[in-house]
PDB file of N, CA and C in Angstrom:
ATOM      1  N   UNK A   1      14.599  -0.640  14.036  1.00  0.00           N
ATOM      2  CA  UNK A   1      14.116   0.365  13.100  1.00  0.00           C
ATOM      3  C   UNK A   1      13.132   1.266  13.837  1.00  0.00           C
ATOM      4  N   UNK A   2      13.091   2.576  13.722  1.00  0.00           N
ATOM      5  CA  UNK A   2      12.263   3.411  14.287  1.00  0.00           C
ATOM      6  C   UNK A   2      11.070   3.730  13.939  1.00  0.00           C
ATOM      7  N   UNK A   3      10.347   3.622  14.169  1.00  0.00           N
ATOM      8  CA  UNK A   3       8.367   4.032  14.250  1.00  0.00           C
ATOM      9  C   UNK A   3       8.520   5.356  12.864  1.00  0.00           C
ATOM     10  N   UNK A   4       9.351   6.100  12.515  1.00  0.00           N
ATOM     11  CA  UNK A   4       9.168   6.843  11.814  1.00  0.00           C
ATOM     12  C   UNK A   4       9.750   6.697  10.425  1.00  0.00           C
ATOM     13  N   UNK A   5      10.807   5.852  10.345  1.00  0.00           N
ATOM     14  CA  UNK A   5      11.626   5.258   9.332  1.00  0.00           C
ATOM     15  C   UNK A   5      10.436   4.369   9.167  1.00  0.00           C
ATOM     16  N   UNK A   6       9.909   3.776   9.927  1.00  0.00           N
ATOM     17  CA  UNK A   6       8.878   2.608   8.892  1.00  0.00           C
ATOM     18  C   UNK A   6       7.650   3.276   8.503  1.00  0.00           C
ATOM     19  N   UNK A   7       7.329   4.279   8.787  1.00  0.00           N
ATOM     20  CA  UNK A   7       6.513   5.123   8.288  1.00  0.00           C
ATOM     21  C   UNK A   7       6.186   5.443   7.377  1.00  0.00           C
ATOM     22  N   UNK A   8       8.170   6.039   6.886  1.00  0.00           N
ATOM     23  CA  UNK A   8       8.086   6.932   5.937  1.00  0.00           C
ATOM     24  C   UNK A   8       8.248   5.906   4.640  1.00  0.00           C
ATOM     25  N   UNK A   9       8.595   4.698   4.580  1.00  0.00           N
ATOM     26  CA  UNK A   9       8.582   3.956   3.777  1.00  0.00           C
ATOM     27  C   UNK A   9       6.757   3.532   3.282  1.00  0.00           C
ATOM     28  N   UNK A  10       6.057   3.809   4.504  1.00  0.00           N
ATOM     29  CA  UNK A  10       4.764   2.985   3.814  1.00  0.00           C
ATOM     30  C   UNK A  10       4.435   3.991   3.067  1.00  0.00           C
ATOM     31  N   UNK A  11       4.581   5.865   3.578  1.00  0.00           N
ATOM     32  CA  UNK A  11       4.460   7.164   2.686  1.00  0.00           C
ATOM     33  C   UNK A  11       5.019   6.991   1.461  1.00  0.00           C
ATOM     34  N   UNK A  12       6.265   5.991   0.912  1.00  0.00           N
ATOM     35  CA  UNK A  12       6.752   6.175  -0.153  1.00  0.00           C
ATOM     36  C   UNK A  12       6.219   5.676  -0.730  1.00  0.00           C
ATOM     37  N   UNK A  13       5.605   3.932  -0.118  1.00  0.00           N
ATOM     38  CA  UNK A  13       4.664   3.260  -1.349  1.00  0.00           C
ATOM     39  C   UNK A  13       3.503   4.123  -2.060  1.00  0.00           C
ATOM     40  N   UNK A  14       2.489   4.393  -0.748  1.00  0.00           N
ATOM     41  CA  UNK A  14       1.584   4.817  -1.395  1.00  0.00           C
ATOM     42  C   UNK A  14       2.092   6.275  -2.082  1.00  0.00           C
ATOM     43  N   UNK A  15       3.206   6.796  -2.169  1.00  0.00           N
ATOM     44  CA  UNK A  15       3.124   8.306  -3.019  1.00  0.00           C
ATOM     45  C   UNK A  15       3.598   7.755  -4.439  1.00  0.00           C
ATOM     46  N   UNK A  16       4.338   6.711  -4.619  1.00  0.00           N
ATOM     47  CA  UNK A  16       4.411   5.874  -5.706  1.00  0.00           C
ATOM     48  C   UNK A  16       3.258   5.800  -6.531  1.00  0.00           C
ATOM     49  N   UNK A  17       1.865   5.429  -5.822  1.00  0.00           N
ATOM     50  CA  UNK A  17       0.847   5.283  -6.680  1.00  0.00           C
ATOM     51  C   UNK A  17       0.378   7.002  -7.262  1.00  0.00           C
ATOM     52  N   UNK A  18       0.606   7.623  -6.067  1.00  0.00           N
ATOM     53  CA  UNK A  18       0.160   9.295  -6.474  1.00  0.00           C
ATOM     54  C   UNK A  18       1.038   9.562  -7.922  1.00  0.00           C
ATOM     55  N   UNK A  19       2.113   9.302  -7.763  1.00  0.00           N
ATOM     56  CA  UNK A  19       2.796  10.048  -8.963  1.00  0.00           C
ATOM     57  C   UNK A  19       3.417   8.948  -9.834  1.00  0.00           C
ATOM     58  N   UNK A  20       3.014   7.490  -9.588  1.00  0.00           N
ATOM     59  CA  UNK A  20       3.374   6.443 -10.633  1.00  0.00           C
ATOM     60  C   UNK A  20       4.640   6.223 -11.078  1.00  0.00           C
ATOM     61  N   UNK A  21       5.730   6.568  -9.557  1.00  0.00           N
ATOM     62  CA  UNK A  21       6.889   6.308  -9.514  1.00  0.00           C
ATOM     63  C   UNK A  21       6.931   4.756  -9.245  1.00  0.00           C
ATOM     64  N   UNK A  22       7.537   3.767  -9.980  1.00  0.00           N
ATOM     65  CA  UNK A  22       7.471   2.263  -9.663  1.00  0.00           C
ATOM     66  C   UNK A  22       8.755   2.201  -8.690  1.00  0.00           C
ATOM     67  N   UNK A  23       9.816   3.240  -9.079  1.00  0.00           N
ATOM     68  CA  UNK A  23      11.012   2.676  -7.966  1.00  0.00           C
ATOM     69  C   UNK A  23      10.814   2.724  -7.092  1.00  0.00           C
ATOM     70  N   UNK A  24       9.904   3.624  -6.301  1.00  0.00           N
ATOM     71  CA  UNK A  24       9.552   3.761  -4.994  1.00  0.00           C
ATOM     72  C   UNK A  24       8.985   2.832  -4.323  1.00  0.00           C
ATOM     73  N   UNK A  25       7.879   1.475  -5.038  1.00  0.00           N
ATOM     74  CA  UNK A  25       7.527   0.930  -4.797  1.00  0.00           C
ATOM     75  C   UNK A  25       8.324  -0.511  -4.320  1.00  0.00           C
ATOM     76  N   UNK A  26       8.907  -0.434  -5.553  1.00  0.00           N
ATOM     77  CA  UNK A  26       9.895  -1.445  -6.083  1.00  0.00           C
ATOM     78  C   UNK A  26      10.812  -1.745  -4.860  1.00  0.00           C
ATOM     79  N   UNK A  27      11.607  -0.902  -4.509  1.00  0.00           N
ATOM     80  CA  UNK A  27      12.672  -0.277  -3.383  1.00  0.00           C
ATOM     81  C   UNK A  27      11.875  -0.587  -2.044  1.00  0.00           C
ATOM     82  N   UNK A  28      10.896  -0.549  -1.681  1.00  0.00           N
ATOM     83  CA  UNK A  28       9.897  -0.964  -0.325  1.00  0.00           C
ATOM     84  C   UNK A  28       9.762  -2.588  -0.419  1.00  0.00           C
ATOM     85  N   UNK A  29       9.595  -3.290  -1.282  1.00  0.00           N
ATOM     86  CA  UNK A  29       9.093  -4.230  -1.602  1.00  0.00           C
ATOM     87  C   UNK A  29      10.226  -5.690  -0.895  1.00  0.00           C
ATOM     88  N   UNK A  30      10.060  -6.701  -0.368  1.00  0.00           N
ATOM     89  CA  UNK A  30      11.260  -7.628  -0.659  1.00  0.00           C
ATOM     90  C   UNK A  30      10.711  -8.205  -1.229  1.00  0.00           C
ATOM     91  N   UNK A  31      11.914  -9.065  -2.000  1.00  0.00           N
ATOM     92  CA  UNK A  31      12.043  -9.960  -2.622  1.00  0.00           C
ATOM     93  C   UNK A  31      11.032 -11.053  -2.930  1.00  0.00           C
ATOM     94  N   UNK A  32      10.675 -11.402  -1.427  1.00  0.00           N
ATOM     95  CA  UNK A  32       9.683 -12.315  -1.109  1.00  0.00           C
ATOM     96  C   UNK A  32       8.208 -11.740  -0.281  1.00  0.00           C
ATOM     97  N   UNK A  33       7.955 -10.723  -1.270  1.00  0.00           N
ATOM     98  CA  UNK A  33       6.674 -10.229  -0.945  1.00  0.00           C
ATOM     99  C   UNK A  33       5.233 -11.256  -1.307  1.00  0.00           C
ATOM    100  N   UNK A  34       4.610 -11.093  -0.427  1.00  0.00           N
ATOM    101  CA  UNK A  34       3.088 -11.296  -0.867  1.00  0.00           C
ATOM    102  C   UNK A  34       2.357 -10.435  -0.542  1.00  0.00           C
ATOM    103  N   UNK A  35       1.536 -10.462  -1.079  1.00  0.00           N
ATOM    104  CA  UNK A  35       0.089  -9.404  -1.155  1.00  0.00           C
ATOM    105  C   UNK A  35      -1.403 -10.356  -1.360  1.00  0.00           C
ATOM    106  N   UNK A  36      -2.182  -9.845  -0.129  1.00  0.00           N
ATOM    107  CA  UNK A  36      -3.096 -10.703   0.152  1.00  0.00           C
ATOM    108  C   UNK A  36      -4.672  -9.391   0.150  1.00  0.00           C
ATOM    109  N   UNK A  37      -5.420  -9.555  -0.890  1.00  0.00           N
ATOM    110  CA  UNK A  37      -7.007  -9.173  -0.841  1.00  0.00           C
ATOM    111  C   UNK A  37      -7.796 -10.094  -0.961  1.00  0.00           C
ATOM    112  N   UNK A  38      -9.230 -10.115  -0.885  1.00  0.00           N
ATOM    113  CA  UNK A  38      -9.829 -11.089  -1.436  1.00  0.00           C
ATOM    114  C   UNK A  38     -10.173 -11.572  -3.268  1.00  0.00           C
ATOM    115  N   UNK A  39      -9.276 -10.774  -4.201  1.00  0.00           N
ATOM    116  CA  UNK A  39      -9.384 -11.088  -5.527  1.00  0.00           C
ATOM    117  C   UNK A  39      -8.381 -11.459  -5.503  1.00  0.00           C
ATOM    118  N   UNK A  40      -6.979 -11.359  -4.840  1.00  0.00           N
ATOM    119  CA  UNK A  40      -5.827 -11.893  -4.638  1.00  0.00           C
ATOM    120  C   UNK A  40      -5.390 -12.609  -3.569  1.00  0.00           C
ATOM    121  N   UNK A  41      -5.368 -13.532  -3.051  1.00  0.00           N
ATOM    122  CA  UNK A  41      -5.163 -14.276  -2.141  1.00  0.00           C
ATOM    123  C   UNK A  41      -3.769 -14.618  -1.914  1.00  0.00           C
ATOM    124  N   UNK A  42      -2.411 -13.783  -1.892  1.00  0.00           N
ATOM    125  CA  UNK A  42      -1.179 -14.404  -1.887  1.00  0.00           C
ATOM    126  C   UNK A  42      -0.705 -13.912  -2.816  1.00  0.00           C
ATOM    127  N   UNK A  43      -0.707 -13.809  -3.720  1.00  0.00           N
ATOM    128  CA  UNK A  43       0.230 -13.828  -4.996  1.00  0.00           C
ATOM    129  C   UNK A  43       1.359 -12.680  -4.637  1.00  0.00           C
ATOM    130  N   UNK A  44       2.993 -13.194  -5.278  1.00  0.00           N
ATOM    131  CA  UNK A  44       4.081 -12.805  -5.164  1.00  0.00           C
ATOM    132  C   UNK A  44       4.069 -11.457  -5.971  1.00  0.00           C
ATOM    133  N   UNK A  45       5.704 -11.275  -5.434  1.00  0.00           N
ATOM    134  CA  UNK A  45       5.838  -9.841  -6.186  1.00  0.00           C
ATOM    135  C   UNK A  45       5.473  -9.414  -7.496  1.00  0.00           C
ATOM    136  N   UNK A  46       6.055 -10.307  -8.478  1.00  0.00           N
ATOM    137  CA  UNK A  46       5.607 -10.376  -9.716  1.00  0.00           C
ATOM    138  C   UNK A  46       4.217 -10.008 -10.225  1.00  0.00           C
ATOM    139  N   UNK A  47       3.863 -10.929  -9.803  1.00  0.00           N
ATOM    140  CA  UNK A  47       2.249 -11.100 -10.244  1.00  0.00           C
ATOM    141  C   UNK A  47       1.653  -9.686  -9.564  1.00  0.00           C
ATOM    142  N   UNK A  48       2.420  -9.118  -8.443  1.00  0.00           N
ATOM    143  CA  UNK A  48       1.869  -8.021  -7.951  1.00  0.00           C
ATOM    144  C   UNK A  48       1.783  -7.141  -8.467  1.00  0.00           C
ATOM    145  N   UNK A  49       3.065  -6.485  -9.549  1.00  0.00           N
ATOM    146  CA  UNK A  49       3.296  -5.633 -10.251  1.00  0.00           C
ATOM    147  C   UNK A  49       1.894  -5.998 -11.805  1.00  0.00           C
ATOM    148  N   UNK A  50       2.250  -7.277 -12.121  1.00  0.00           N
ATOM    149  CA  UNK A  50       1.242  -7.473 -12.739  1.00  0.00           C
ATOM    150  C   UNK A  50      -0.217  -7.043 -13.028  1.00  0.00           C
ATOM    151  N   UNK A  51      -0.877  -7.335 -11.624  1.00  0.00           N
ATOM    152  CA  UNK A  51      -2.494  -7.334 -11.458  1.00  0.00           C
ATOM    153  C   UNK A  51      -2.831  -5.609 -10.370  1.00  0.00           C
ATOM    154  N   UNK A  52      -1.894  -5.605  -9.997  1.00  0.00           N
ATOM    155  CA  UNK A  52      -2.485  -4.295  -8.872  1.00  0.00           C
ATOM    156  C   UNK A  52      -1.256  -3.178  -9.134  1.00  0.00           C
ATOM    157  N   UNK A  53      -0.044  -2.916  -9.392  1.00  0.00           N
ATOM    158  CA  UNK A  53       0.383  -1.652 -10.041  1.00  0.00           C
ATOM    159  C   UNK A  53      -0.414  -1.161 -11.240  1.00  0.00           C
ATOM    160  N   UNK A  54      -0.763  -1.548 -12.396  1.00  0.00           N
ATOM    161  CA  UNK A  54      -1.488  -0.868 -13.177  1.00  0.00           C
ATOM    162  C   UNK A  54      -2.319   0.354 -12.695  1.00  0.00           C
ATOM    163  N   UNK A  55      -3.308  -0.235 -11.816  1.00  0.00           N
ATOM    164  CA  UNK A  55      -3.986   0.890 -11.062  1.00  0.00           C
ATOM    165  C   UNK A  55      -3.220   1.688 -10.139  1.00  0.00           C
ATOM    166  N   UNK A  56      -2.226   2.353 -10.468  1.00  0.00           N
ATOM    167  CA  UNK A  56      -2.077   3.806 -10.179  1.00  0.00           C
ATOM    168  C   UNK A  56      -1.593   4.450 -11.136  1.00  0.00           C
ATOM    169  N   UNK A  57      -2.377   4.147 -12.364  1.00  0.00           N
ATOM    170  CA  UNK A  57      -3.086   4.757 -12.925  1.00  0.00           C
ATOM    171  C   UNK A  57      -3.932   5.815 -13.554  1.00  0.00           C
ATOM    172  N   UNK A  58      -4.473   5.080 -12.045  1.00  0.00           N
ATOM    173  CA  UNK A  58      -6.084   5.446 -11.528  1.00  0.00           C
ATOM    174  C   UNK A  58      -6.088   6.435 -10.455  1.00  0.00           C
ATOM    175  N   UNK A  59      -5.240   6.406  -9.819  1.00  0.00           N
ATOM    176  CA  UNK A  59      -5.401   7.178  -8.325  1.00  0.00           C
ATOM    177  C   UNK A  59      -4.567   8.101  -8.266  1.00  0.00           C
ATOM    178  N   UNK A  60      -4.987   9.070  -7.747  1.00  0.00           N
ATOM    179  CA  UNK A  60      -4.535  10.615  -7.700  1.00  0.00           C
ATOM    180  C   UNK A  60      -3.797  11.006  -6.418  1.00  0.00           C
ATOM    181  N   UNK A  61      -4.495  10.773  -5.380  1.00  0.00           N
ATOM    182  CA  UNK A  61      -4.562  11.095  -3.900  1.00  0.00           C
ATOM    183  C   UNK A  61      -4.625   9.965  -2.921  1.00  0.00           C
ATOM    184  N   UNK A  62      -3.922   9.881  -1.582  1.00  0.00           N
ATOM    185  CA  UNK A  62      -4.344   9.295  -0.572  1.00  0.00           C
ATOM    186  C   UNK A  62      -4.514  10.407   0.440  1.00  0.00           C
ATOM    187  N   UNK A  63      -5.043  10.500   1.346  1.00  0.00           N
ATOM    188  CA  UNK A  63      -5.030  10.526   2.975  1.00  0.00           C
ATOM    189  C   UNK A  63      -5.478   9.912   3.815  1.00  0.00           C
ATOM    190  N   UNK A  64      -4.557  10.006   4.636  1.00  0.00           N
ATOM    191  CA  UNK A  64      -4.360   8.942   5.970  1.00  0.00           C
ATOM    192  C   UNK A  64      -5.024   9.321   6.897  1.00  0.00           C
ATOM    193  N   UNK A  65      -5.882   8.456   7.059  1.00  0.00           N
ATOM    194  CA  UNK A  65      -6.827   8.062   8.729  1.00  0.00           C
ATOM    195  C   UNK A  65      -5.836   7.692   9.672  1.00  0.00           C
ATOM    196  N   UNK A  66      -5.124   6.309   9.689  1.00  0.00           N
ATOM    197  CA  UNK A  66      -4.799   6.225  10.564  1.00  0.00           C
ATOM    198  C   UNK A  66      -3.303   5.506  10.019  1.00  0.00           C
ATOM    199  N   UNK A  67      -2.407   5.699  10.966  1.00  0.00           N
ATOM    200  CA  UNK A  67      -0.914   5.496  10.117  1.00  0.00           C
ATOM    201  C   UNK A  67       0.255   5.392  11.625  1.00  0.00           C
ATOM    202  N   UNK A  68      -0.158   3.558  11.717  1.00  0.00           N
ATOM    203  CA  UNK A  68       0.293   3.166  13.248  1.00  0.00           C
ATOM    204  C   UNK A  68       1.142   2.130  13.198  1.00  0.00           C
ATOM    205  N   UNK A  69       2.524   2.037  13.635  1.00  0.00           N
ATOM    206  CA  UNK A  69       2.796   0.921  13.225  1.00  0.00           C
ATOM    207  C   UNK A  69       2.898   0.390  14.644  1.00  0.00           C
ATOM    208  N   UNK A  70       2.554  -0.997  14.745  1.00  0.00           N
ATOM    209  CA  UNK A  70       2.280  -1.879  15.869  1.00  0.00           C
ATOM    210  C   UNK A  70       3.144  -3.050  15.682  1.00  0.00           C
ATOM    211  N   UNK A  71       4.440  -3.490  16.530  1.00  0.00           N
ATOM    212  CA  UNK A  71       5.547  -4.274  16.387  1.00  0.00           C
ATOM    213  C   UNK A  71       5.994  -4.338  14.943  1.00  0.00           C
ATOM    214  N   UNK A  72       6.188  -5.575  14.116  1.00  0.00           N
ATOM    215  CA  UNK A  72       6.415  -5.344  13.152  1.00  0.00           C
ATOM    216  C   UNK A  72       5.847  -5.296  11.739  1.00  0.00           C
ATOM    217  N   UNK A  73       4.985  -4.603  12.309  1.00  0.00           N
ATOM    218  CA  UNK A  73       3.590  -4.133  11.585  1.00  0.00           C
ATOM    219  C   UNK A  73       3.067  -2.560  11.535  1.00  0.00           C
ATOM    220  N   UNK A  74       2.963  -2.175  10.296  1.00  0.00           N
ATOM    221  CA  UNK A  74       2.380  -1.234  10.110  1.00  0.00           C
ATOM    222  C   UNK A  74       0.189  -0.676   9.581  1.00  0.00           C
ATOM    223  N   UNK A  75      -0.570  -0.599  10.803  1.00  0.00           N
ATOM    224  CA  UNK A  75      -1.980  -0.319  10.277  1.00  0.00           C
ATOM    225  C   UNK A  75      -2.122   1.050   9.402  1.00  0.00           C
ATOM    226  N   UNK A  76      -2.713   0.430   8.519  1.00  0.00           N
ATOM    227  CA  UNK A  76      -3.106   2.157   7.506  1.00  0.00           C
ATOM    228  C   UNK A  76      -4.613   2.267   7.546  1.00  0.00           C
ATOM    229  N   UNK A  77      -5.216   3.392   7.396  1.00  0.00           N
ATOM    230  CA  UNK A  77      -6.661   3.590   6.577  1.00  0.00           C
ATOM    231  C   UNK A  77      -6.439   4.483   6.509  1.00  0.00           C
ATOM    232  N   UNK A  78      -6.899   4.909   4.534  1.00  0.00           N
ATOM    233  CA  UNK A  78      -6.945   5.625   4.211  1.00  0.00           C
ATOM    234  C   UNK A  78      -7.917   5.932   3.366  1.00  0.00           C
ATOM    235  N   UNK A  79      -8.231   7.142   3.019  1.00  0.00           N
ATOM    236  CA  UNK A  79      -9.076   7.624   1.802  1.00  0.00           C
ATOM    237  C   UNK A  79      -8.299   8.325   0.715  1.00  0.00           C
ATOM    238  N   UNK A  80      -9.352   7.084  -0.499  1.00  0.00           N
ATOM    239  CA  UNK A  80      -8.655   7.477  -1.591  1.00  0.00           C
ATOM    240  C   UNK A  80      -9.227   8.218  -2.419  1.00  0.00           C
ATOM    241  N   UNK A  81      -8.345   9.047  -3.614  1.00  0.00           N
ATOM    242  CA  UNK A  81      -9.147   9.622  -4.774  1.00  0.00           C
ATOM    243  C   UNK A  81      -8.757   9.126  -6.606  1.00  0.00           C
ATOM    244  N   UNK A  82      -9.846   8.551  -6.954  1.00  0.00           N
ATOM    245  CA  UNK A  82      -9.467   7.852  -8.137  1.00  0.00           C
ATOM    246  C   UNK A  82      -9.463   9.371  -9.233  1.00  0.00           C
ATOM    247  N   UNK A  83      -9.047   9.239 -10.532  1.00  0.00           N
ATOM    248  CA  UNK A  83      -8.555  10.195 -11.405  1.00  0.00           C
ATOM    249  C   UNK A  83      -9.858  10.801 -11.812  1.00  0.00           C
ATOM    250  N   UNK A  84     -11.386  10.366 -11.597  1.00  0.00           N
ATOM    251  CA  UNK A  84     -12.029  10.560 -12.069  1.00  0.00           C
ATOM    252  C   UNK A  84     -13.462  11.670 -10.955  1.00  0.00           C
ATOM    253  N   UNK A  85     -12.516  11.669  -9.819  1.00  0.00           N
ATOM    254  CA  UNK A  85     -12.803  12.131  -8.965  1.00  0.00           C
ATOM    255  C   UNK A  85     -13.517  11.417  -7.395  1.00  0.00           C
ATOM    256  N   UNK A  86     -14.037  10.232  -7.967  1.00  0.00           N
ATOM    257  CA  UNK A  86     -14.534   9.474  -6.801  1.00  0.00           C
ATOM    258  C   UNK A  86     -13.845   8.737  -6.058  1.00  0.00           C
ATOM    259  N   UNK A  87     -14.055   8.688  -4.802  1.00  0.00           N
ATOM    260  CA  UNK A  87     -13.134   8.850  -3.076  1.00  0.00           C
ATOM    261  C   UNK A  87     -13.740   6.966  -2.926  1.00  0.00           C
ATOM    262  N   UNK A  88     -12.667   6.375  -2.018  1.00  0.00           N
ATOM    263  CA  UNK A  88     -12.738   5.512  -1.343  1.00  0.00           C
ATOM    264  C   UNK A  88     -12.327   5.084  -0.582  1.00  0.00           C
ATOM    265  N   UNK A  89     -12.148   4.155   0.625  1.00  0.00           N
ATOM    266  CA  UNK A  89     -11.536   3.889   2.057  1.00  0.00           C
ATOM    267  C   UNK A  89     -11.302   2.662   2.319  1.00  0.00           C
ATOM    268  N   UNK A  90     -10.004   2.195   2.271  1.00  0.00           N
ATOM    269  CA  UNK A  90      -9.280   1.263   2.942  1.00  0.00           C
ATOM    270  C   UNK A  90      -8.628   0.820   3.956  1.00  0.00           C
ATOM    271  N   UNK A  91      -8.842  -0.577   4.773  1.00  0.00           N
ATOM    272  CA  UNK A  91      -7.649  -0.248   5.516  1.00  0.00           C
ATOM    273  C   UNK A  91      -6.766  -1.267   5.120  1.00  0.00           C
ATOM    274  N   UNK A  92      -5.490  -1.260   5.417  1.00  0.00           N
ATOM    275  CA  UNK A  92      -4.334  -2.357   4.921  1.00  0.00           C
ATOM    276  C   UNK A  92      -3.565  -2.989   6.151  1.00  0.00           C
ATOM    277  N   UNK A  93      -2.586  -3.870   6.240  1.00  0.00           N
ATOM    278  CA  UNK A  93      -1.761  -4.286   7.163  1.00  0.00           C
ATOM    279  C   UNK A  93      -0.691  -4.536   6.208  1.00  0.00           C
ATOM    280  N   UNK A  94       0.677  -3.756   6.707  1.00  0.00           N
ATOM    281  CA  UNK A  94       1.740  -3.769   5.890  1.00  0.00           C
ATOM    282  C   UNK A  94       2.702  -4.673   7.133  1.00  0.00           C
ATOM    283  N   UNK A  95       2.924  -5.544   6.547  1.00  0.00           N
ATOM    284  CA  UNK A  95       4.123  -6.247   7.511  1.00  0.00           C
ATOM    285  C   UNK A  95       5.778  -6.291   7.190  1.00  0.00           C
ATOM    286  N   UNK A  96       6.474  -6.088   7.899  1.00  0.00           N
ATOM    287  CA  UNK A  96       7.901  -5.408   7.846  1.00  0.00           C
ATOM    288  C   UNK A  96       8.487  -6.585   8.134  1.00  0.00           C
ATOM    289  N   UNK A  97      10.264  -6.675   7.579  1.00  0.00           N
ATOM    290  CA  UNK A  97      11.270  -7.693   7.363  1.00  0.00           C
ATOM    291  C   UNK A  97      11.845  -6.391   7.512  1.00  0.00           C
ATOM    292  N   UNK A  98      12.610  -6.026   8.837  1.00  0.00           N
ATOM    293  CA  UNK A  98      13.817  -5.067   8.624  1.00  0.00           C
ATOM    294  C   UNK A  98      12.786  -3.627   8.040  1.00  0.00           C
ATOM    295  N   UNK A  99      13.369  -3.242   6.679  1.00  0.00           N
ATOM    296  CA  UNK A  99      12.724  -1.848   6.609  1.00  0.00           C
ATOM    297  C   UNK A  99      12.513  -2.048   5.524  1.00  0.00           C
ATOM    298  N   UNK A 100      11.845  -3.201   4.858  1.00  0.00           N
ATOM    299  CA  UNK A 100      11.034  -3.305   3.559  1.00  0.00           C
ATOM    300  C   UNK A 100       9.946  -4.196   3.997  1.00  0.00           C
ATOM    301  N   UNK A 101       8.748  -3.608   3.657  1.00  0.00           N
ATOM    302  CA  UNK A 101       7.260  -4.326   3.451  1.00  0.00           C
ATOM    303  C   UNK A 101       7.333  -5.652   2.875  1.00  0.00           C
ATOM    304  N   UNK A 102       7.286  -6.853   3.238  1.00  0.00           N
ATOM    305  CA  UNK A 102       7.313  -7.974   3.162  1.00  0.00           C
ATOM    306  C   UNK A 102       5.331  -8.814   2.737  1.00  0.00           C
ATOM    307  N   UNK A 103       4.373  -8.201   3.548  1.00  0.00           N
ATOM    308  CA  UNK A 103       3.220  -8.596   3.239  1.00  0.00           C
ATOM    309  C   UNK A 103       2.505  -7.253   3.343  1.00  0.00           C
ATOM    310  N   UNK A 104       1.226  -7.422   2.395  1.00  0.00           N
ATOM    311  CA  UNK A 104       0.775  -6.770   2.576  1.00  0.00           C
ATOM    312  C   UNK A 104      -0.847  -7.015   2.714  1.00  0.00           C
ATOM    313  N   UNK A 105      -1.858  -6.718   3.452  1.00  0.00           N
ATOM    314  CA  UNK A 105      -3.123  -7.399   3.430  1.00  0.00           C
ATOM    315  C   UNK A 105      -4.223  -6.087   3.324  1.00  0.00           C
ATOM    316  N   UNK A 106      -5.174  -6.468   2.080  1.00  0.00           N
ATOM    317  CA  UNK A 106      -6.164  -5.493   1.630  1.00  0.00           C
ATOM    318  C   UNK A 106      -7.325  -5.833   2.459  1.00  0.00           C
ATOM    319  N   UNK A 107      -7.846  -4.940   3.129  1.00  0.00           N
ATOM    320  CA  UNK A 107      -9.455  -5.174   3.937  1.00  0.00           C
ATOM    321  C   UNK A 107     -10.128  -4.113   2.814  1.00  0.00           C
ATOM    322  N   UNK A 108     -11.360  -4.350   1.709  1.00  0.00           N
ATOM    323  CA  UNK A 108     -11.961  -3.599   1.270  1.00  0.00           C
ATOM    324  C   UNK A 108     -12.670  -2.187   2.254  1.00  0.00           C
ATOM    325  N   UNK A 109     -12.964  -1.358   2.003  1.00  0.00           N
ATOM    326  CA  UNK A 109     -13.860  -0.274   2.797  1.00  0.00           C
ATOM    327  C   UNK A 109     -14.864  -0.358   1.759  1.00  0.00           C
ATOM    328  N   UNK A 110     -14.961   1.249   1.782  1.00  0.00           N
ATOM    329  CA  UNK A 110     -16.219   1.811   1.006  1.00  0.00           C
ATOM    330  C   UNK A 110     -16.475   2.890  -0.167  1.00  0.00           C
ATOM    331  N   UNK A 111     -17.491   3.237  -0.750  1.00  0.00           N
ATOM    332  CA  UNK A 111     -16.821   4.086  -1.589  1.00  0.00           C
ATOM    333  C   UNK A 111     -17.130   5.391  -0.637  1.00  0.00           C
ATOM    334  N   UNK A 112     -16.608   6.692  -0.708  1.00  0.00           N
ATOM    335  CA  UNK A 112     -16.829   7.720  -0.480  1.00  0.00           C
ATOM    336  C   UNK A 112     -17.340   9.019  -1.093  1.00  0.00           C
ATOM    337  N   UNK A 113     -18.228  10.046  -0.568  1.00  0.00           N
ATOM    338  CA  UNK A 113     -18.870  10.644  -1.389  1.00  0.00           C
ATOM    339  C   UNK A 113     -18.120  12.022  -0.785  1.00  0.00           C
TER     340      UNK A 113
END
């Protein structure tokens, strides 16, 4: 898979949250996803859609700091913008199965002014 094809898939997740398209998300996702923050520790796809789709919502905007994918791994940081206008910064580790996001791991940032 090419550095830009896995790219454009992590662009689809997060534009999913911009415009609260779920197929987009859905369609990135396998089967046997986990998603790992520290309020979530693991939990599967399901539960994903559950506890952390709701919030986009909330969020309006991303831009990308940094958007690298390293073997079969993709690094993000980005800054975000919630609906209410206030900015914040993440970085993530999206891990790839082929050309769907398989894990995904939340490092909190900060808020932004």
């Amino acid at each position: 898979m090419s550095t830009r094809d896995r790219l454009d898939v992590v662009r689809d997740a997060y534009r999913a949250y911009e415009t609260g398209e779920r197929g987009l998300i859905e369609g990135a996702l396998t089967e046997d996803f986990l998603f790992y923050s520290p309020p979530d520790p693991g939990i599967d796809r399901d539960e994903y859609f559950v506890r952390c789709w709701p919030n986009a919502q909330n969020l309006e905007r991303f831009e990308f700091v940094r958007l690298v994918e390293i073997g079969d791994e993709v690094l993000v940081t980005y800054d975000a913008e919630r609906g209410d206008g206030s900015r914040f910064r993440n970085t993530e580790i999206l891990g790839f199965a082929g050309d769907r996001i398989r894990r995904v791991e939340v490092y909190f940032g900060w808020d932004l002014k």
